[in-house]
Protein backbone atom coordinates (compact mmCIF):
# COMPACT_ATOMS: atom_id res chain seq x y z
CA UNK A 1 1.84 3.26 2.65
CA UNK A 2 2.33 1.75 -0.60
CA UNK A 3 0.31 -1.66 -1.80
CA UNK A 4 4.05 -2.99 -2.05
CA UNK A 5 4.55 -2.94 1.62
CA UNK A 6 1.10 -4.11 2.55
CA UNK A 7 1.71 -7.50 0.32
CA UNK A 8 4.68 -8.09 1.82
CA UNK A 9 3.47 -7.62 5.72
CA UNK A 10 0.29 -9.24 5.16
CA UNK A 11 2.43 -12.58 4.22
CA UNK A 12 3.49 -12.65 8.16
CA UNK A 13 -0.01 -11.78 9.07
CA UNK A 14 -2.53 -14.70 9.90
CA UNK A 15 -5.51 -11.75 9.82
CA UNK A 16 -4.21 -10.36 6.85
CA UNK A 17 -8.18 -9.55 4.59
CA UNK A 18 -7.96 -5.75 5.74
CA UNK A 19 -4.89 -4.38 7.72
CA UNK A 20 -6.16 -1.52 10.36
CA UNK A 21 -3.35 0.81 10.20
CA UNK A 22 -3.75 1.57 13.65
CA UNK A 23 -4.21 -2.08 14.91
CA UNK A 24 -1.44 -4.21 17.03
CA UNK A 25 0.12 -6.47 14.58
CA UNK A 26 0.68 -8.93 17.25
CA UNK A 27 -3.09 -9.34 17.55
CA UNK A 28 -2.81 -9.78 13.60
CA UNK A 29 -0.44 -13.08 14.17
CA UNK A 30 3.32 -11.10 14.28
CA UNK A 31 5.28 -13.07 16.02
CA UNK A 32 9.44 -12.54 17.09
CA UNK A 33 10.25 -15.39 14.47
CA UNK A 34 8.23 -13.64 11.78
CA UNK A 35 9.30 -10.32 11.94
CA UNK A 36 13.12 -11.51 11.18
CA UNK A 37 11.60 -12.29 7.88
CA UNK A 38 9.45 -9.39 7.71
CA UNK A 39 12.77 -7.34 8.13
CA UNK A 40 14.72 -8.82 5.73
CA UNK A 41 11.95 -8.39 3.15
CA UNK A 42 11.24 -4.75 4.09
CA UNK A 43 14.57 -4.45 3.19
CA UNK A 44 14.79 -6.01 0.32
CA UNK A 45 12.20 -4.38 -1.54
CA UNK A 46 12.94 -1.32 -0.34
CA UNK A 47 16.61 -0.97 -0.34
CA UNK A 48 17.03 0.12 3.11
CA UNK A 49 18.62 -1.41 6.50
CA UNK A 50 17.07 -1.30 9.67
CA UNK A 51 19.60 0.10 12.34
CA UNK A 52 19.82 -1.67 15.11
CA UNK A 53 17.95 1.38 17.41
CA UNK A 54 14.82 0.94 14.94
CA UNK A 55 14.41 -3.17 15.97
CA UNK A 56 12.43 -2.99 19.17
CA UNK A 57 8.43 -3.54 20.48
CA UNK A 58 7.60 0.24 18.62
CA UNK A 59 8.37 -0.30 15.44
CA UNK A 60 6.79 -3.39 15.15
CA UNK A 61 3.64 -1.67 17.00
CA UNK A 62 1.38 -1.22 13.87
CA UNK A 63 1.52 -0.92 10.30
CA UNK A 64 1.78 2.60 10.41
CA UNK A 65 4.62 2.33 12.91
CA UNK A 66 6.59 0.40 10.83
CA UNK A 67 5.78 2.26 7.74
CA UNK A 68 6.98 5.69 9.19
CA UNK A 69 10.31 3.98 9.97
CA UNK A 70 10.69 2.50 6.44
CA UNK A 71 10.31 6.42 5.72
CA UNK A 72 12.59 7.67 8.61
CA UNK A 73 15.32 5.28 7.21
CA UNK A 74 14.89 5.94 3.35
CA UNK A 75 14.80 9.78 4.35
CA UNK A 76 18.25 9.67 6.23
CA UNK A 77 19.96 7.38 3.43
């Protein structure tokens, strides 16, 4: 995980001081409305696009979760 990505998750994050890899980001504020926004800056920075089988509960689990997607998609580009 790069400092990049946590700067841009911890913006949607209301517990944002020190991100648990392993801890819910729903219990860290992420909410349906925020992760739009989340997704469109992931992809953004990173110059990827989330299919549409990579938008559901898992990804979104943890930061780690959604970090080994970011790398699943960049790998398969």
């Amino acid at each position: 995980m790069t400092p990049q990505f946590f700067e841009i998750i911890s913006q949607y994050l209301e517990k944002a001081d020190e991100i648990d890899p392993e801890e819910e980001l729903v219990s860290l504020g992420l909410d349906s409305l925020k992760v739009i926004n989340l997704v469109l800056d992931l992809e953004d920075a990173f110059g990827i696009e989330f299919p549409d089988r990579y938008l559901n509960e898992e990804t979104f689990r943890t930061s780690i979760s959604l970090w080994n997607t970011i790398t699943a998609i960049k790998d398969n580009q």
